[in-house]
Protein backbone atom coordinates (compact mmCIF):
# COMPACT_ATOMS: atom_id res chain seq x y z
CA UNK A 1 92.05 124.31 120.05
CA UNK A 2 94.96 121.72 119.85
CA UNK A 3 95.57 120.52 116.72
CA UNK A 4 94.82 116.84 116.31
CA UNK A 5 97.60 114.28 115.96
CA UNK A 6 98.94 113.50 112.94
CA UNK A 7 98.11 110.56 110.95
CA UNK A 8 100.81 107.94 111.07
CA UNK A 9 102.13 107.12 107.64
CA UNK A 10 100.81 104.29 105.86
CA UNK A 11 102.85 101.08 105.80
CA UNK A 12 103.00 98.84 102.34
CA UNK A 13 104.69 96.00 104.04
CA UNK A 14 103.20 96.23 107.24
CA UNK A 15 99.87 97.37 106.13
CA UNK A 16 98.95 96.89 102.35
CA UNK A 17 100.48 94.13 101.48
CA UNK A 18 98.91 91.84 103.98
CA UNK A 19 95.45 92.59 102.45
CA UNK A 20 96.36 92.26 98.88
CA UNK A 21 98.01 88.78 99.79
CA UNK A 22 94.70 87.91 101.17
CA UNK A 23 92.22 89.15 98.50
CA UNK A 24 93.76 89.89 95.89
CA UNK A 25 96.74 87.97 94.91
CA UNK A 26 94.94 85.04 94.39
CA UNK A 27 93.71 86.09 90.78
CA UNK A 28 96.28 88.97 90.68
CA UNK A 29 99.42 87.67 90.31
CA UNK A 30 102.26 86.77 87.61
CA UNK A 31 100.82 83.13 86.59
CA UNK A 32 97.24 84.24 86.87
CA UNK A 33 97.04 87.76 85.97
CA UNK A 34 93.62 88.78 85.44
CA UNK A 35 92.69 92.03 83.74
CA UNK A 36 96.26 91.87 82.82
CA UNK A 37 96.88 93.15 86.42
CA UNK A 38 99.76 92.30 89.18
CA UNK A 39 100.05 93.22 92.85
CA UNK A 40 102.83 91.21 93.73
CA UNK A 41 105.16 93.71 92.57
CA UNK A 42 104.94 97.87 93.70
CA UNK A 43 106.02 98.77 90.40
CA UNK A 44 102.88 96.67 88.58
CA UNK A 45 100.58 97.46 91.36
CA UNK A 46 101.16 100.78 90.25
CA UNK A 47 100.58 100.44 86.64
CA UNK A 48 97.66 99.76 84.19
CA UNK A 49 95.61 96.85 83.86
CA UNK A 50 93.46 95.95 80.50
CA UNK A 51 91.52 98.96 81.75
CA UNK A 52 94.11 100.96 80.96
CA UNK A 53 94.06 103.03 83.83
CA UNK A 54 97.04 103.24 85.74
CA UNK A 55 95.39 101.46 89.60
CA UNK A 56 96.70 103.53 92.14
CA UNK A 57 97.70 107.17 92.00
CA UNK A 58 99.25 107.94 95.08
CA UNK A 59 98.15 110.65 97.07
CA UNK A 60 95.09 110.79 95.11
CA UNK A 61 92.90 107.94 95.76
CA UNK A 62 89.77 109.41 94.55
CA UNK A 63 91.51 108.95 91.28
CA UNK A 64 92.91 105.55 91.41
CA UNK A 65 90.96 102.25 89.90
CA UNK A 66 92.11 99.65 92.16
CA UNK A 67 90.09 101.85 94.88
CA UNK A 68 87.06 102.33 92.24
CA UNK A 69 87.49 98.27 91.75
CA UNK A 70 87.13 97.56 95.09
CA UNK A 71 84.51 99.96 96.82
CA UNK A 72 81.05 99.10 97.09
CA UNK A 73 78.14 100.53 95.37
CA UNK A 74 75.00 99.47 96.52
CA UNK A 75 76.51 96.77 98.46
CA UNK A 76 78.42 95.30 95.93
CA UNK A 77 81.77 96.18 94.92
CA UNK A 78 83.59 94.95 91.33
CA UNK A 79 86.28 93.23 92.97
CA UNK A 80 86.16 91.22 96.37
């Protein structure tokens, strides 16, 4: 059985970033930042909001709250 391809990685400029600019930046940035959070910059996407939890753990998603914030449950997820 050949082994399948590898998964290309994942580009924040190319891939991330478009989507936060698009959904979340809007209430997520420096001026405006709800839940105390920021995703204009990698080093405060990274970090805590008022949560407290840090947002993205990388590597680990199943552990990171920007994912929790923006999956849906029962149709409906926390964040848009």
């Amino acid at each position: 059985d050949p082994k399948p391809p590898a998964a290309a990685p994942v580009s924040f400029h190319k891939q991330v970033r478009p989507l936060l600019q698009a959904k979340c930046q809007g209430c997520h940035q420096p001026a405006k930042a709800n839940g105390g959070y920021v995703v204009t910059d990698f080093a405060k996407l990274l970090a805590a909001g008022d949560s407290g939890d840090p947002a993205v753990f990388p590597g680990k998603p199943a552990e990171s709250e920007l994912l929790r914030q923006i999956e849906a449950k029962d149709g409906k997820a926390l964040m848009p």
